[in-house]
C-alpha atoms as a PDB file:
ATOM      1  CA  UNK A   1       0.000   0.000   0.000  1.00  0.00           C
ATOM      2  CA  UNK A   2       0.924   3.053  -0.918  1.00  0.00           C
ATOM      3  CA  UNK A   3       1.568   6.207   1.939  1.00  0.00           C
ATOM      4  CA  UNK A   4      -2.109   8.028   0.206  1.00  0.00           C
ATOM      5  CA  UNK A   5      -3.819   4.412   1.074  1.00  0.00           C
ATOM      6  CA  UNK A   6      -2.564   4.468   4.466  1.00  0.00           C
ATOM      7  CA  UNK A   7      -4.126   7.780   4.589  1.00  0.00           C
ATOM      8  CA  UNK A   8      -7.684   6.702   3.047  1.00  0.00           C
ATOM      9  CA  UNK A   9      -7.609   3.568   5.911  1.00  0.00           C
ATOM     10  CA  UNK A  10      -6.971   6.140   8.982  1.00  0.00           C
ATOM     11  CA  UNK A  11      -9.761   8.257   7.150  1.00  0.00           C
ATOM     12  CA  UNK A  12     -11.982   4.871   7.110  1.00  0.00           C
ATOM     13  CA  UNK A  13     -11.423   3.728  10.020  1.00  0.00           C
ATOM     14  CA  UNK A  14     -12.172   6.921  11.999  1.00  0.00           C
ATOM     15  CA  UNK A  15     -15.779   7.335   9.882  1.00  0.00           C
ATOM     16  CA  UNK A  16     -16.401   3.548  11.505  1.00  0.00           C
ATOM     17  CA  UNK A  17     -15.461   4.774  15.040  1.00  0.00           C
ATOM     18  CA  UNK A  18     -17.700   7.825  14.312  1.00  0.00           C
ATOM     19  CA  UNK A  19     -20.713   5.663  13.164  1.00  0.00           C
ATOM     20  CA  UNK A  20     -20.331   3.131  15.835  1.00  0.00           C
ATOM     21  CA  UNK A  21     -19.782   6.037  18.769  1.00  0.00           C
ATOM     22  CA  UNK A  22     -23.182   7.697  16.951  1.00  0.00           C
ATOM     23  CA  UNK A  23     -25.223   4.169  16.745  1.00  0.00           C
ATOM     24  CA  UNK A  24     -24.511   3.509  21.135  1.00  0.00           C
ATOM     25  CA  UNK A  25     -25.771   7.500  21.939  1.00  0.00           C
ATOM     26  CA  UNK A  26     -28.568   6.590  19.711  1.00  0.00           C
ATOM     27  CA  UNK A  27     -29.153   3.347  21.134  1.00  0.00           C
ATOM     28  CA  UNK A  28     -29.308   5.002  24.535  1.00  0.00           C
ATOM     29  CA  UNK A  29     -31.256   8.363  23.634  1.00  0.00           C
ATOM     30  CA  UNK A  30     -33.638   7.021  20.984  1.00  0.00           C
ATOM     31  CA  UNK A  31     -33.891   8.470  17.424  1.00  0.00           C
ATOM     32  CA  UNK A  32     -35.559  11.489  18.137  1.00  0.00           C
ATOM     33  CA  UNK A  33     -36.003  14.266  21.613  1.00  0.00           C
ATOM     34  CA  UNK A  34     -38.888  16.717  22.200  1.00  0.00           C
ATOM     35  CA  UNK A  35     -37.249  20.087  21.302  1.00  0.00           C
ATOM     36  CA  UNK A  36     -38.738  23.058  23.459  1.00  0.00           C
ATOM     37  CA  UNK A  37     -42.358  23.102  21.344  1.00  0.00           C
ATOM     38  CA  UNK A  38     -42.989  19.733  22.641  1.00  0.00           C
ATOM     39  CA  UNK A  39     -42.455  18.551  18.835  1.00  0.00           C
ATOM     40  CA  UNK A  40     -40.616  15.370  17.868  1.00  0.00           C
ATOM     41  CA  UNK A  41     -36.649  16.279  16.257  1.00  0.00           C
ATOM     42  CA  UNK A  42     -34.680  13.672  14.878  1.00  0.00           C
ATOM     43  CA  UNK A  43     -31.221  13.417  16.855  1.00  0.00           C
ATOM     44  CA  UNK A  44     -28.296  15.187  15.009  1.00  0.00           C
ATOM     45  CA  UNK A  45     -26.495  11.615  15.653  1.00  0.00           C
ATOM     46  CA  UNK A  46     -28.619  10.008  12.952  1.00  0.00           C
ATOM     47  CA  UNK A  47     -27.199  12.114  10.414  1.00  0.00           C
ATOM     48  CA  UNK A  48     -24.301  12.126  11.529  1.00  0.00           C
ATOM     49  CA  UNK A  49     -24.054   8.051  11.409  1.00  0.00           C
ATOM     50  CA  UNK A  50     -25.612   8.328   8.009  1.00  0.00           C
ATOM     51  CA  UNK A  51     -22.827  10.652   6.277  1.00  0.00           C
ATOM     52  CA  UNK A  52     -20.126   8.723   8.468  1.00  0.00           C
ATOM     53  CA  UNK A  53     -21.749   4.960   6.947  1.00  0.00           C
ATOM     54  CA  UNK A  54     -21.595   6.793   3.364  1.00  0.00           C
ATOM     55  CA  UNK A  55     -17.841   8.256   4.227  1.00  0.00           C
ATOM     56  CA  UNK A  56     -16.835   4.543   4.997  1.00  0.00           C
ATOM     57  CA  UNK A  57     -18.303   2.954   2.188  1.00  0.00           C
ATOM     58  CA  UNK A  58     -16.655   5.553  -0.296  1.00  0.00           C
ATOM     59  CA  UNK A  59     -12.948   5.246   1.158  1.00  0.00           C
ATOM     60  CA  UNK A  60     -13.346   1.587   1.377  1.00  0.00           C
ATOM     61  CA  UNK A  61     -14.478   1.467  -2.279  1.00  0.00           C
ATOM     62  CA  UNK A  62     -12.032   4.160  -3.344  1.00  0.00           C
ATOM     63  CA  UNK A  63      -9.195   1.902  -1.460  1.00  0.00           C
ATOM     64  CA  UNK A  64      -9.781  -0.396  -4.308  1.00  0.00           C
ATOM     65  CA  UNK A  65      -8.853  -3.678  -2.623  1.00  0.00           C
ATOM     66  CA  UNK A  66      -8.750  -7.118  -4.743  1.00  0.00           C
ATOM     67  CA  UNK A  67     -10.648  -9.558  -3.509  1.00  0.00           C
ATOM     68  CA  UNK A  68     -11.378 -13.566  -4.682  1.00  0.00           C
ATOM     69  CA  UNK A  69     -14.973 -12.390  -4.370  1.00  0.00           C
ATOM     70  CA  UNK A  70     -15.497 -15.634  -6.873  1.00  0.00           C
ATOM     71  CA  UNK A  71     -19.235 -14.038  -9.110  1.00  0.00           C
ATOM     72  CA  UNK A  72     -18.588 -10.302 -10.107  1.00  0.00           C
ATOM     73  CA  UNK A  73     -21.929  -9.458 -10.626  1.00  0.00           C
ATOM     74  CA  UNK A  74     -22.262  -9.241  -6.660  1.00  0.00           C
ATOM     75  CA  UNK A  75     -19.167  -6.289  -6.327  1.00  0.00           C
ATOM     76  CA  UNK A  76     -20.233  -2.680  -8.009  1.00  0.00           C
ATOM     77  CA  UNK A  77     -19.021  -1.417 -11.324  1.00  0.00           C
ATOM     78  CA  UNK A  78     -15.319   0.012 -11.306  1.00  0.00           C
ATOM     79  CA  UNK A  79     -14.413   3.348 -11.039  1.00  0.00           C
ATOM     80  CA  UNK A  80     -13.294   5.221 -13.869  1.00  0.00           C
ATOM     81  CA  UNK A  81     -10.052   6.609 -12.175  1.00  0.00           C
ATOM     82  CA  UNK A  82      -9.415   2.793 -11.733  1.00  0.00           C
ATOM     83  CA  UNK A  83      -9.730   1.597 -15.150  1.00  0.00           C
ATOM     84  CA  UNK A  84      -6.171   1.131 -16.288  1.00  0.00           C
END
């Protein structure tokens, strides 16, 4: 691996810390608090743990690791900076 693929795993791996700290407040809290109208609000967490999941799926794609997968048709389409 290359020092810029060390770089995308440290980014990686801190998006899964950030999801899995997110998913145990959320599991304590609940998805949603009463904000001060006594109306239903969606924790900021949730968000958060949805653009940290996306984070981690796009460095772990754009890492670009081979696999023996064995059937292709299960991994997604290459991306074009990839194509050699």
């Amino acid at each position: 691996m290359d020092a810029h693929h060390h770089h995308l795993l440290t980014l990686a791996c801190e998006a899964l810390d950030q999801t899995e700290s997110c998913r145990e407040v959320i599991e304590l809290e609940g998805q949603t608090f009463t904000d001060r109208f006594g109306q239903p609000k969606e924790r900021p967490e949730v968000s958060i743990m949805h653009n940290s999941r996306l984070a981690f799926a796009r460095l772990i794609r754009e890492l670009d690791l081979d696999f023996d997968g064995g059937s292709d048709s299960a991994r997604p389409p290459a991306l074009r900076s990839n194509r050699r």
